[in-house]
PDB file of N, CA and C in Angstrom:
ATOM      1  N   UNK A   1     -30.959 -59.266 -25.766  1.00  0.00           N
ATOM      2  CA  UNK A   1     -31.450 -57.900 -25.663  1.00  0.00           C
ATOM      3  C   UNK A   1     -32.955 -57.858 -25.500  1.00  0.00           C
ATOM      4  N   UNK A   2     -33.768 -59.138 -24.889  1.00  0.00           N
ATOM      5  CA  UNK A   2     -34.914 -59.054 -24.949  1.00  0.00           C
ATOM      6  C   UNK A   2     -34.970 -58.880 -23.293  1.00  0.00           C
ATOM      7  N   UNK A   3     -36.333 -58.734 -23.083  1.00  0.00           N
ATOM      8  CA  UNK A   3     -36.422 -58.581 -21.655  1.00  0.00           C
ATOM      9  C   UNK A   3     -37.045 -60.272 -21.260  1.00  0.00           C
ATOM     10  N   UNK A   4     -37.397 -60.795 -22.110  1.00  0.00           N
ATOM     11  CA  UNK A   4     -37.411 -61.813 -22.212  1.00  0.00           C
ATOM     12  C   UNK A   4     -36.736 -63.099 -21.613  1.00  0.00           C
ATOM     13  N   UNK A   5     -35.573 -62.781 -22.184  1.00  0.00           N
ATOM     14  CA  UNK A   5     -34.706 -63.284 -22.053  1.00  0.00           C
ATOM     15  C   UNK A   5     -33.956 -63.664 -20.380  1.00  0.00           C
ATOM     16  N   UNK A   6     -34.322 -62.297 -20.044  1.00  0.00           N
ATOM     17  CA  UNK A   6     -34.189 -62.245 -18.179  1.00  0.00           C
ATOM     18  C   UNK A   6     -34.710 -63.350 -17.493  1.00  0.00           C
ATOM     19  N   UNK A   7     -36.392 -64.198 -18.164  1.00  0.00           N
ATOM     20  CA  UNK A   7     -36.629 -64.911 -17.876  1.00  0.00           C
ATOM     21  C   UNK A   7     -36.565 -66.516 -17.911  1.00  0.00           C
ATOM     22  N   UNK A   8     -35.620 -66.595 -19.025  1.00  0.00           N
ATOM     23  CA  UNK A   8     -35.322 -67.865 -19.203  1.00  0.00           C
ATOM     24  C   UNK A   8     -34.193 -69.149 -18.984  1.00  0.00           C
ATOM     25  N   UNK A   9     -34.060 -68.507 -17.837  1.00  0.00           N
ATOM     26  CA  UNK A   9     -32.624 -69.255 -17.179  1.00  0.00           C
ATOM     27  C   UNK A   9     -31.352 -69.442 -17.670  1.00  0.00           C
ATOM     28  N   UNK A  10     -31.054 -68.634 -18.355  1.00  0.00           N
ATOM     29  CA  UNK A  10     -29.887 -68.386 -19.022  1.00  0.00           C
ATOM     30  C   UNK A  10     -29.158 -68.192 -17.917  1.00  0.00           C
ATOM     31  N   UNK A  11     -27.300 -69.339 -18.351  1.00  0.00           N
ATOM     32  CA  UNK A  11     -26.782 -68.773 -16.745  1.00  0.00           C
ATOM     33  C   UNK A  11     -26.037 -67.482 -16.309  1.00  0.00           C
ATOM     34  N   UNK A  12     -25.561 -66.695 -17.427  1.00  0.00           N
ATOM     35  CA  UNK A  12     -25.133 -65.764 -18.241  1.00  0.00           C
ATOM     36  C   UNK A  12     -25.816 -64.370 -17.761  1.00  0.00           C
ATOM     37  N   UNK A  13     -27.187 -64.357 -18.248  1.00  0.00           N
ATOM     38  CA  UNK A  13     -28.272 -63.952 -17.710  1.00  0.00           C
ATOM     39  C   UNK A  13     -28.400 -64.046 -16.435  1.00  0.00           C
ATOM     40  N   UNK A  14     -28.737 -64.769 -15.800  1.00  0.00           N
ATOM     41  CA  UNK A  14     -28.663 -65.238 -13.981  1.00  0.00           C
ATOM     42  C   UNK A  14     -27.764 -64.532 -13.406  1.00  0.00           C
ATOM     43  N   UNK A  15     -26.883 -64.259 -13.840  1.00  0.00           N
ATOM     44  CA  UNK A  15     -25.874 -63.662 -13.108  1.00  0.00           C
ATOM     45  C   UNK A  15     -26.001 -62.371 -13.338  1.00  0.00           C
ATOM     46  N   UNK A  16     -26.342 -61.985 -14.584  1.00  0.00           N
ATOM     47  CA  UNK A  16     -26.300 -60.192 -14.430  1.00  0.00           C
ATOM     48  C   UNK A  16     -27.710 -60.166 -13.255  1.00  0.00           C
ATOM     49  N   UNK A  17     -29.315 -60.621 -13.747  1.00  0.00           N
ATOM     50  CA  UNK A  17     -29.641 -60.113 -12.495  1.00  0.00           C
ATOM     51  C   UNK A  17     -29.879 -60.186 -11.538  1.00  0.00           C
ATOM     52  N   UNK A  18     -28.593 -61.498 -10.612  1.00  0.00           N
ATOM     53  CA  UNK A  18     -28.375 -61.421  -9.657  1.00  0.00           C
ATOM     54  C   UNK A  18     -27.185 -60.249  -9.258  1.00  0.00           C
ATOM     55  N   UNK A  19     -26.576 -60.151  -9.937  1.00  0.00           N
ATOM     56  CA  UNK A  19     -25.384 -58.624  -9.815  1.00  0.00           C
ATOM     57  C   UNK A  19     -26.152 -57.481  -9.743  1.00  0.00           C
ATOM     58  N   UNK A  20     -27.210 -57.223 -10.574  1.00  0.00           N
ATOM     59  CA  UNK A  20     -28.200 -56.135 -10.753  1.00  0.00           C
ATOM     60  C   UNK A  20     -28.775 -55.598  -9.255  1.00  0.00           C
ATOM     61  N   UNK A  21     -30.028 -57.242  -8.972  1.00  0.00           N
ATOM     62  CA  UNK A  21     -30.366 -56.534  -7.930  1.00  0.00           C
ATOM     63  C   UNK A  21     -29.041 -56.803  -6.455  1.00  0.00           C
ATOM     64  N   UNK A  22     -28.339 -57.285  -6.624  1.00  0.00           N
ATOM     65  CA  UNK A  22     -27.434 -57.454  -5.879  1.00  0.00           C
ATOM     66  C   UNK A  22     -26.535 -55.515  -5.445  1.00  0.00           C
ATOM     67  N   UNK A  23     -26.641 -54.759  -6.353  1.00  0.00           N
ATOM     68  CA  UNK A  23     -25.575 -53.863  -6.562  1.00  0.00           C
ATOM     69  C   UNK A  23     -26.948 -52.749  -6.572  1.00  0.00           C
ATOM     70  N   UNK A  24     -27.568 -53.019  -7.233  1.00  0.00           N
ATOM     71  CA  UNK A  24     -28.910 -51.563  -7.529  1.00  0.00           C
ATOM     72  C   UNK A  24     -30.272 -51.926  -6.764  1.00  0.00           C
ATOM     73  N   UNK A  25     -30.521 -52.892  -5.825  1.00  0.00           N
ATOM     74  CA  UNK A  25     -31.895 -53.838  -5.191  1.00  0.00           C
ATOM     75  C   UNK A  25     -31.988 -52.949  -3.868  1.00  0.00           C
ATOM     76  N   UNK A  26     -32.816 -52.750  -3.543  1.00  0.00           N
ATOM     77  CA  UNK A  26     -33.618 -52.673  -2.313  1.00  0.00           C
ATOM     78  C   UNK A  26     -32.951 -53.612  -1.620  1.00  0.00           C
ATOM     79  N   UNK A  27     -33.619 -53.314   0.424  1.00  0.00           N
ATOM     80  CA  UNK A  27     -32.991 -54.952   0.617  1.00  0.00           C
ATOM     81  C   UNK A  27     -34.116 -56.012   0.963  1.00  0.00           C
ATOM     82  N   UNK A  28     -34.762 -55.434   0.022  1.00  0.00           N
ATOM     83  CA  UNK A  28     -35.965 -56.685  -0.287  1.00  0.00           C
ATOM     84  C   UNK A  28     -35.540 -57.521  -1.188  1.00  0.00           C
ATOM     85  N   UNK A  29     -35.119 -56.731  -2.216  1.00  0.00           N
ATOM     86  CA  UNK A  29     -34.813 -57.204  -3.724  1.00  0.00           C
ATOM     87  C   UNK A  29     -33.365 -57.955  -3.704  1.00  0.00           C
ATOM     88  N   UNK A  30     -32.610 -57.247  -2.579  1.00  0.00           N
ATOM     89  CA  UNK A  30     -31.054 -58.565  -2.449  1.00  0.00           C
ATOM     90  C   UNK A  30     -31.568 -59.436  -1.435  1.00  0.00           C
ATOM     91  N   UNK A  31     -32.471 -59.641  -0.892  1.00  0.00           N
ATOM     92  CA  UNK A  31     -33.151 -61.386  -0.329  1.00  0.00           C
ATOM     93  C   UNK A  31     -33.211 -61.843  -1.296  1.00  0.00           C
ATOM     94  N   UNK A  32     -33.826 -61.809  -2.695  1.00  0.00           N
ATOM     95  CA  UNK A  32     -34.219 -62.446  -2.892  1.00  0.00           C
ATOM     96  C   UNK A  32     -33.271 -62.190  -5.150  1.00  0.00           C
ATOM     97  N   UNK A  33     -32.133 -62.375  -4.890  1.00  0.00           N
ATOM     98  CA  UNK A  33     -31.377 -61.451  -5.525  1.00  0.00           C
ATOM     99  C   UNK A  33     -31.537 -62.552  -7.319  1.00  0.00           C
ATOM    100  N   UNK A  34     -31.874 -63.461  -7.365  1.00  0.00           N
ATOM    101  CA  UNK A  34     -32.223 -64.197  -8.463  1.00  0.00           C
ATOM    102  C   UNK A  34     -33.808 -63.805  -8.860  1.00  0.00           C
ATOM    103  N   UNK A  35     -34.645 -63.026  -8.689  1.00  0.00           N
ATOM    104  CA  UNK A  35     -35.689 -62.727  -9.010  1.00  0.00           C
ATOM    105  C   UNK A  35     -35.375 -61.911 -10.296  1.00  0.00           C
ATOM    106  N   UNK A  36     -35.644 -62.437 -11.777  1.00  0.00           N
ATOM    107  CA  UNK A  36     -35.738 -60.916 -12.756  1.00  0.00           C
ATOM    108  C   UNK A  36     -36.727 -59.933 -12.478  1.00  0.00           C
ATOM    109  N   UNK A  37     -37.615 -59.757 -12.308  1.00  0.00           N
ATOM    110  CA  UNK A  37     -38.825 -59.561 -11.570  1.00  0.00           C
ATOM    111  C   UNK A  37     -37.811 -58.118 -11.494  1.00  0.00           C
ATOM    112  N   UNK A  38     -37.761 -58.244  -9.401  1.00  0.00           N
ATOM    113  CA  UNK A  38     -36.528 -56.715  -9.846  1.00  0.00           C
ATOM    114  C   UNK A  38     -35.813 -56.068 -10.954  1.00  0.00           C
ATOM    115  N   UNK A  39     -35.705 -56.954 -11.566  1.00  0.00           N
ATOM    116  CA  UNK A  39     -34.561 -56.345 -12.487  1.00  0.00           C
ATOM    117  C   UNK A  39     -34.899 -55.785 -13.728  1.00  0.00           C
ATOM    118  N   UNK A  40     -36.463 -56.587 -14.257  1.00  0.00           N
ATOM    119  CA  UNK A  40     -36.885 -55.904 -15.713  1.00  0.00           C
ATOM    120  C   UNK A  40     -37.349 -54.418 -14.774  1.00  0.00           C
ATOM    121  N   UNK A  41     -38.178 -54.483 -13.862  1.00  0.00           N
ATOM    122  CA  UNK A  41     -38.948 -53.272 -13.123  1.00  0.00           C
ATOM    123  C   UNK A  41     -37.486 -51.770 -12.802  1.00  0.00           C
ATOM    124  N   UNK A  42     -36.612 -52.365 -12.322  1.00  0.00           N
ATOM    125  CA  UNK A  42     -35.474 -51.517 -12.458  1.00  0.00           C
ATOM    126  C   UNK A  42     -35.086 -50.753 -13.560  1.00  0.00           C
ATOM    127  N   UNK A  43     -35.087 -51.481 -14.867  1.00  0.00           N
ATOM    128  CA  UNK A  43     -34.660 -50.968 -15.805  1.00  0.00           C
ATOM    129  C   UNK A  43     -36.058 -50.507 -16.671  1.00  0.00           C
ATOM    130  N   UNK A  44     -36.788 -50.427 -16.145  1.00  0.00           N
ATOM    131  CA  UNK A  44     -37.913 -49.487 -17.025  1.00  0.00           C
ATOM    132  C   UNK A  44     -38.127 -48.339 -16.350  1.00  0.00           C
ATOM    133  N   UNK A  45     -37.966 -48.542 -14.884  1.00  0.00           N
ATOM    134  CA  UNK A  45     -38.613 -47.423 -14.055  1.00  0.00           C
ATOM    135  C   UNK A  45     -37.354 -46.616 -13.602  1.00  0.00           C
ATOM    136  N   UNK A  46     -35.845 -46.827 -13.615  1.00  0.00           N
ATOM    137  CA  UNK A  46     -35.292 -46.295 -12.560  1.00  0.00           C
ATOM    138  C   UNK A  46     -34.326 -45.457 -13.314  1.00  0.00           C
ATOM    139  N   UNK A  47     -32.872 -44.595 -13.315  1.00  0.00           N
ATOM    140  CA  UNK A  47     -32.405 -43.465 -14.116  1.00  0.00           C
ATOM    141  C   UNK A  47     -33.206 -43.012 -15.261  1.00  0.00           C
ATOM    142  N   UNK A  48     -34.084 -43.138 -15.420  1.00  0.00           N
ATOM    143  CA  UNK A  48     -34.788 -41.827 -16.118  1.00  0.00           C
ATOM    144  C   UNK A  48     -35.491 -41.874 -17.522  1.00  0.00           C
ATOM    145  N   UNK A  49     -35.311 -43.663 -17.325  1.00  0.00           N
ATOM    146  CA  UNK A  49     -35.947 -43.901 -18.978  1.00  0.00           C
ATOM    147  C   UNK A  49     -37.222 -43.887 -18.839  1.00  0.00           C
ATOM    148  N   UNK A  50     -38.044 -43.380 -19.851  1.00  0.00           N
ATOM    149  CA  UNK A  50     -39.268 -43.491 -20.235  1.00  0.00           C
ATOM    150  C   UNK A  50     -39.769 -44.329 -21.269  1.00  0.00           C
ATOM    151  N   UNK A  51     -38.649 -44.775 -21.667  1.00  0.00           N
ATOM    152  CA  UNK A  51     -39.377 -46.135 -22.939  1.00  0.00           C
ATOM    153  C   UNK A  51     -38.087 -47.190 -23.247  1.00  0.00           C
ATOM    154  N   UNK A  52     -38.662 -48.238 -23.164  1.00  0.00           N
ATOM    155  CA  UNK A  52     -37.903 -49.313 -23.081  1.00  0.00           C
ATOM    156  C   UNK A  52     -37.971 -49.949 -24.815  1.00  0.00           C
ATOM    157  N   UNK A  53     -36.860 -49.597 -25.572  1.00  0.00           N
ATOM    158  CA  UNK A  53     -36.815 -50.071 -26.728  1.00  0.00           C
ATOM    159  C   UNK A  53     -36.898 -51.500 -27.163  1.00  0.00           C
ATOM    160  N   UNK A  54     -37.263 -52.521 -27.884  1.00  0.00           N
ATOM    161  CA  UNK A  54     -36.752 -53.613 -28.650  1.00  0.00           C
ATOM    162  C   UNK A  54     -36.162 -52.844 -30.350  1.00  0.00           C
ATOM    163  N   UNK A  55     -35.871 -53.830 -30.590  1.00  0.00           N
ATOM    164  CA  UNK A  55     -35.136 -53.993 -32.288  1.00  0.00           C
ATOM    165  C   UNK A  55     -36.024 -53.282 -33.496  1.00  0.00           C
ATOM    166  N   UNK A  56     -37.076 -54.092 -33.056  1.00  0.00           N
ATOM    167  CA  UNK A  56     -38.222 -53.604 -33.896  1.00  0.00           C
ATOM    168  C   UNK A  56     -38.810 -52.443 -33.513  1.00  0.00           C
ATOM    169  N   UNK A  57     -39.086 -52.363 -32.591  1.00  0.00           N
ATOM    170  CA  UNK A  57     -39.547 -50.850 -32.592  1.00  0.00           C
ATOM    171  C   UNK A  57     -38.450 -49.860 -32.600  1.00  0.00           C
ATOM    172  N   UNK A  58     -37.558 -49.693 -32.428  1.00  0.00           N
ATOM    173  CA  UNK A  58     -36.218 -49.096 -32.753  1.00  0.00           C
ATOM    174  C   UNK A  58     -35.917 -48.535 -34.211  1.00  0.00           C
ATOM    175  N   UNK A  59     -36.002 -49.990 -34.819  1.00  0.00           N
ATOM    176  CA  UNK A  59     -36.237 -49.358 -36.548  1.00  0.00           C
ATOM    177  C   UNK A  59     -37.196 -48.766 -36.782  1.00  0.00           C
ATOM    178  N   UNK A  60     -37.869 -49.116 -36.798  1.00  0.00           N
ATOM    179  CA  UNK A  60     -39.865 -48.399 -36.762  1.00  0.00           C
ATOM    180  C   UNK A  60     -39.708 -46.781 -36.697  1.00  0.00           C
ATOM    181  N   UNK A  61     -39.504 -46.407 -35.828  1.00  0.00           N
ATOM    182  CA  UNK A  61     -39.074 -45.512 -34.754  1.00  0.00           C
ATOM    183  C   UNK A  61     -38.324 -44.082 -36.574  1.00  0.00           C
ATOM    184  N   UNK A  62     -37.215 -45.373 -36.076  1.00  0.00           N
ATOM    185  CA  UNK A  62     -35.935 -44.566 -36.734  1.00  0.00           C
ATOM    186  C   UNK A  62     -36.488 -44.158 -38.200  1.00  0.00           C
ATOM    187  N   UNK A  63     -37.226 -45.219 -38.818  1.00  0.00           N
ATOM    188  CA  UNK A  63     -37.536 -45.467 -40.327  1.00  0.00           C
ATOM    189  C   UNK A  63     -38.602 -43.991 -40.589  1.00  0.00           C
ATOM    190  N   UNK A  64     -39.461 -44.063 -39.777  1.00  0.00           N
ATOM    191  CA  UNK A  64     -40.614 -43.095 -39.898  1.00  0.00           C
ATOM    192  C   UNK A  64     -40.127 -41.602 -39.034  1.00  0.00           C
ATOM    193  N   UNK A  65     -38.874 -41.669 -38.429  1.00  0.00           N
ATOM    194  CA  UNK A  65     -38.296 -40.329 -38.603  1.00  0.00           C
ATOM    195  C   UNK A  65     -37.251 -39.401 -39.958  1.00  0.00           C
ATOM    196  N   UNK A  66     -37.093 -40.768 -40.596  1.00  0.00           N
ATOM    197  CA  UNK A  66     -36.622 -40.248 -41.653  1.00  0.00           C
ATOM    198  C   UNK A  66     -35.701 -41.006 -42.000  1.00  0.00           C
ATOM    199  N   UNK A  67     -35.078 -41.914 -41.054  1.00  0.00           N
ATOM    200  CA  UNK A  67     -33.317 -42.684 -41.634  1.00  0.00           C
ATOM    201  C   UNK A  67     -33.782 -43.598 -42.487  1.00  0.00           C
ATOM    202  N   UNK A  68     -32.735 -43.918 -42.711  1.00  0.00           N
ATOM    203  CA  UNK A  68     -32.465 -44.735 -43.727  1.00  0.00           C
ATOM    204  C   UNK A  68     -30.852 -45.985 -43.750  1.00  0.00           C
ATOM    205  N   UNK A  69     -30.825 -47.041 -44.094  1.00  0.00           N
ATOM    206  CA  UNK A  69     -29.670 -47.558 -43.591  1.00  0.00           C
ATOM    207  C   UNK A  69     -29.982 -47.693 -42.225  1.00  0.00           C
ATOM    208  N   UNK A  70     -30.533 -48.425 -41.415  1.00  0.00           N
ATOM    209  CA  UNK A  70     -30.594 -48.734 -40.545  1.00  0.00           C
ATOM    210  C   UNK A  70     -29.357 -49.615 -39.714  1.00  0.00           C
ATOM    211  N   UNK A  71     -28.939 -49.805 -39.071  1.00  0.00           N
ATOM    212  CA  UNK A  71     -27.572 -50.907 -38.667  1.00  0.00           C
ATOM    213  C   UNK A  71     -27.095 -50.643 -36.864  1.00  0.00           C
ATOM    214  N   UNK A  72     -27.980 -52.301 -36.541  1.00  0.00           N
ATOM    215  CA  UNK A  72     -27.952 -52.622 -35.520  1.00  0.00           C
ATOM    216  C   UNK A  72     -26.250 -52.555 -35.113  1.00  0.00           C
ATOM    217  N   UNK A  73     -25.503 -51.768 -34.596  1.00  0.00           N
ATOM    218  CA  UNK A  73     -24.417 -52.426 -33.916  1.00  0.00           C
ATOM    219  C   UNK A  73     -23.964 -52.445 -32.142  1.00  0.00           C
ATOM    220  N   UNK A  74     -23.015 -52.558 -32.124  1.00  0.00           N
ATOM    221  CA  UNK A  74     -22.871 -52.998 -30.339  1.00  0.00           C
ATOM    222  C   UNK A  74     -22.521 -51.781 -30.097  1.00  0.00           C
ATOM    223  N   UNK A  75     -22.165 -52.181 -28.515  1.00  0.00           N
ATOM    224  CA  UNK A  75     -22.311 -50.983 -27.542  1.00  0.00           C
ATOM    225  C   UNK A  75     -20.860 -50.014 -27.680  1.00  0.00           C
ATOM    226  N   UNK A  76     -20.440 -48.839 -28.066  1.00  0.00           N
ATOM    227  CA  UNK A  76     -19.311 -48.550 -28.278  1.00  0.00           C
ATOM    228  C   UNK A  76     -18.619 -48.487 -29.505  1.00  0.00           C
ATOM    229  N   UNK A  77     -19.320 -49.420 -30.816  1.00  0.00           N
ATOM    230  CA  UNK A  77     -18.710 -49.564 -31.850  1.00  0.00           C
ATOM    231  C   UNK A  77     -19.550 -48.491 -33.015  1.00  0.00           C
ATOM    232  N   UNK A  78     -18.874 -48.607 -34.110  1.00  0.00           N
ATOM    233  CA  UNK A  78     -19.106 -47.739 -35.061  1.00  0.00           C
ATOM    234  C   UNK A  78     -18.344 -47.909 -36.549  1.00  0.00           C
ATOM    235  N   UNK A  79     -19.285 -47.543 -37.573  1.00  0.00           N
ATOM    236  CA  UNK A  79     -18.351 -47.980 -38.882  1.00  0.00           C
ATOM    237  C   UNK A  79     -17.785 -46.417 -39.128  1.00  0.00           C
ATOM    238  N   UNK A  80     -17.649 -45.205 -38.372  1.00  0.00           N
ATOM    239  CA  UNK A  80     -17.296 -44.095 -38.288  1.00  0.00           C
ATOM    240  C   UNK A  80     -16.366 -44.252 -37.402  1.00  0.00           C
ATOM    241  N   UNK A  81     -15.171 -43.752 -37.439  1.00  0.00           N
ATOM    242  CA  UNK A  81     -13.845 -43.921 -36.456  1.00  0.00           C
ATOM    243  C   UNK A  81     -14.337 -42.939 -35.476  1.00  0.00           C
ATOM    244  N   UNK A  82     -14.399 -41.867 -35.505  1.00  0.00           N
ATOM    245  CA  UNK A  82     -14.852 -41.108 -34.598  1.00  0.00           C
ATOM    246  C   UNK A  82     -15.880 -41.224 -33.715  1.00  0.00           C
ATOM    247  N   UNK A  83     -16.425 -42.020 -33.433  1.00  0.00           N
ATOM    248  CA  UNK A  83     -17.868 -42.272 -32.968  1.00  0.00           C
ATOM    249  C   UNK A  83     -17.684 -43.644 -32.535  1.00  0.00           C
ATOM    250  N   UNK A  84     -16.557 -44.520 -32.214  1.00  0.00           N
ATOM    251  CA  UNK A  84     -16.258 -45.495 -31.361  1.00  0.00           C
ATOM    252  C   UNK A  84     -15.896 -45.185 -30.421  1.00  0.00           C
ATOM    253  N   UNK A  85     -16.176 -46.124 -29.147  1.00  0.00           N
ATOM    254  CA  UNK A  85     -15.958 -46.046 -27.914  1.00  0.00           C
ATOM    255  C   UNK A  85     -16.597 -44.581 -27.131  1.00  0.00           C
ATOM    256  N   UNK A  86     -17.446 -43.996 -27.809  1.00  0.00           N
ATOM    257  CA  UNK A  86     -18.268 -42.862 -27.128  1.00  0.00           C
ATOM    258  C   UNK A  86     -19.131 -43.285 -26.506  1.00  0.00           C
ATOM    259  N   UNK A  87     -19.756 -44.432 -25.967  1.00  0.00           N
ATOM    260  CA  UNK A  87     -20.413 -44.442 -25.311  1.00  0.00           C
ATOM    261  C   UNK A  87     -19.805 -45.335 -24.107  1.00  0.00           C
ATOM    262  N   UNK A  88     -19.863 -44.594 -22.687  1.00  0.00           N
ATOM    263  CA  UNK A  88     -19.010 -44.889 -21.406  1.00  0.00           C
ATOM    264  C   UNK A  88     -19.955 -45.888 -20.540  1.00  0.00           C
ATOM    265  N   UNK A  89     -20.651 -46.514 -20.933  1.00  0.00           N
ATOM    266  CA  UNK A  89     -21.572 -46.960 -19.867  1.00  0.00           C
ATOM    267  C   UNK A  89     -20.788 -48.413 -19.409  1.00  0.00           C
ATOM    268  N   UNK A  90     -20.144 -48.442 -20.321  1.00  0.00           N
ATOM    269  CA  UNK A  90     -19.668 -49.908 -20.014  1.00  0.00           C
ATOM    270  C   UNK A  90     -18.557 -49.976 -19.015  1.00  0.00           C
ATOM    271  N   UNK A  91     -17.938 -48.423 -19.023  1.00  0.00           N
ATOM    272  CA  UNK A  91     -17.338 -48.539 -17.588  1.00  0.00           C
ATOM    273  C   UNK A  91     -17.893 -48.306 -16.880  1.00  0.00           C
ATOM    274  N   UNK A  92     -19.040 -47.973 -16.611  1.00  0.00           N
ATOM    275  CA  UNK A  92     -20.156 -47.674 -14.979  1.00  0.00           C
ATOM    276  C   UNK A  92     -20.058 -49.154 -14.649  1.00  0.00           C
ATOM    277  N   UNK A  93     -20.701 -49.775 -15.800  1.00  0.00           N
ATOM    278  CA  UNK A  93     -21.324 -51.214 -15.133  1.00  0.00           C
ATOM    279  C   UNK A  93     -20.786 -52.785 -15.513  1.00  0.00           C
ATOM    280  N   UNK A  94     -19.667 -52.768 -16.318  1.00  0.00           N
ATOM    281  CA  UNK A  94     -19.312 -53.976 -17.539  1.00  0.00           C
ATOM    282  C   UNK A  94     -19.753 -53.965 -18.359  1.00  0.00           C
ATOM    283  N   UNK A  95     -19.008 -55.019 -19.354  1.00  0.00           N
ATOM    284  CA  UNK A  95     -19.088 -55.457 -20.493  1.00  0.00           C
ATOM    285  C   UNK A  95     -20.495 -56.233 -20.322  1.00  0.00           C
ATOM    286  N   UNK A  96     -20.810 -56.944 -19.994  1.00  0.00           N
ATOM    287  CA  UNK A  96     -21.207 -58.169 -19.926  1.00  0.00           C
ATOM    288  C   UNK A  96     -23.257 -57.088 -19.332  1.00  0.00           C
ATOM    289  N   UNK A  97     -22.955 -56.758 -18.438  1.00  0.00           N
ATOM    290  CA  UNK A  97     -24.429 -55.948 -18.215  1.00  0.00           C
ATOM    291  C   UNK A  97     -24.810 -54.676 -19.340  1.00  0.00           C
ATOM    292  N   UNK A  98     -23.272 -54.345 -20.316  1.00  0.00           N
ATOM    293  CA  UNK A  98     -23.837 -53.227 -20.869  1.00  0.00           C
ATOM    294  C   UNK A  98     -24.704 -53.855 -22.012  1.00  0.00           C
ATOM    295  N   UNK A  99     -23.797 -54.884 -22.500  1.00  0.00           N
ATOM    296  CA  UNK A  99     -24.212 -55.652 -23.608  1.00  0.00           C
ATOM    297  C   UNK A  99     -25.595 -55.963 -23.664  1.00  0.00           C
ATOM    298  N   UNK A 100     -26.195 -56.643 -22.244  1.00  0.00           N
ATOM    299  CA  UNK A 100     -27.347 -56.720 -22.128  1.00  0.00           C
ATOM    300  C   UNK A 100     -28.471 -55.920 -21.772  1.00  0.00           C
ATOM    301  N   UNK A 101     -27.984 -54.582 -21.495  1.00  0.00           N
ATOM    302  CA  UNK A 101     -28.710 -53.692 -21.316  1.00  0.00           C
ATOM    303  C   UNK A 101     -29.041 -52.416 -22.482  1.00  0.00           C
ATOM    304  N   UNK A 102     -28.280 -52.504 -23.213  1.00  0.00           N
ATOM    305  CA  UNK A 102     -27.673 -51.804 -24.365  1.00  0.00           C
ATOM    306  C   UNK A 102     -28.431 -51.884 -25.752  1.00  0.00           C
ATOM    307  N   UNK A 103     -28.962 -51.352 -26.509  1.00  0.00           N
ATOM    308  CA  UNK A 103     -29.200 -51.438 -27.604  1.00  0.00           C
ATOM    309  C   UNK A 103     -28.471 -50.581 -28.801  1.00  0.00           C
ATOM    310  N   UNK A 104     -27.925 -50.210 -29.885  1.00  0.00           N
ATOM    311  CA  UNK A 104     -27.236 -49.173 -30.205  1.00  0.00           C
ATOM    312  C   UNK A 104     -27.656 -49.125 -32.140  1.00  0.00           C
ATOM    313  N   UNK A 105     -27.823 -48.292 -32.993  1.00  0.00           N
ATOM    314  CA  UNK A 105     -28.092 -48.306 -34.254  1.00  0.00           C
ATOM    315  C   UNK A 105     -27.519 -46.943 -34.484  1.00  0.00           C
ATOM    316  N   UNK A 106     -27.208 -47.389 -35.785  1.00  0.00           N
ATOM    317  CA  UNK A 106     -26.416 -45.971 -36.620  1.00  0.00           C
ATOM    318  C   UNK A 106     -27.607 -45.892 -37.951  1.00  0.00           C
ATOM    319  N   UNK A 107     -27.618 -45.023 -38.220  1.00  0.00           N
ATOM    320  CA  UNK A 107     -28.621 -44.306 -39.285  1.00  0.00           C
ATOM    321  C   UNK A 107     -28.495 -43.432 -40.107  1.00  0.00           C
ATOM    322  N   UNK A 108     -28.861 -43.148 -41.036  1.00  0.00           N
ATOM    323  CA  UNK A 108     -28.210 -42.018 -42.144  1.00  0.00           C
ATOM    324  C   UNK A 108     -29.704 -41.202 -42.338  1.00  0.00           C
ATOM    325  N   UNK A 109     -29.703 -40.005 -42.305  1.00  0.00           N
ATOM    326  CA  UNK A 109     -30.650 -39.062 -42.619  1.00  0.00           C
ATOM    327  C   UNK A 109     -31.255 -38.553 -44.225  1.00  0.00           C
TER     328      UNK A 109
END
């Protein structure tokens, strides 16, 4: 979940952002479709995000708005029955790209 990570030859990695810019690239960016390069720049700049979270700033974030109980979990899951599988992104794009694109925390007020 780091952006980091895009860069370190992971083969796992390699493949989402060759799928990435392969599926969402310019056709500059599918020449050259193993570049992360495209792919961190995609996901900061492109549907509409304005801030690109890590872990730590996430809690940070959350802590000094007021929560409490902080709890990193995955994409879709929940220790609340009702509140699993609400988030659909993973059918836009896979398992495997949501995971890595995904950050998710539950919090108590």
């Amino acid at each position: 979940r780091s952006v980091r990570r895009l860069f370190e030859g992971d083969p796992s990695i390699g493949a989402y952002v060759e799928w990435s810019n392969r599926t969402h690239g310019t056709p500059a960016e599918r020449r050259a479709p193993s570049n992360p390069a495209f792919t961190v720049n995609r996901l900061v700049r492109h549907w509409g995000h304005t801030f690109i979270y890590d872990e730590a700033t996430m809690r940070e974030a959350l802590a000094e708005a007021g929560f409490s109980r902080i709890v990193n979990v995955g994409p879709g899951e929940s220790s609340h029955p009702h509140l699993r599988g609400v988030d659909r992104h993973e059918q836009e794009i896979g398992r495997t790209a949501n995971e890595l694109e995904t950050i998710a925390f539950e919090a108590t007020a």
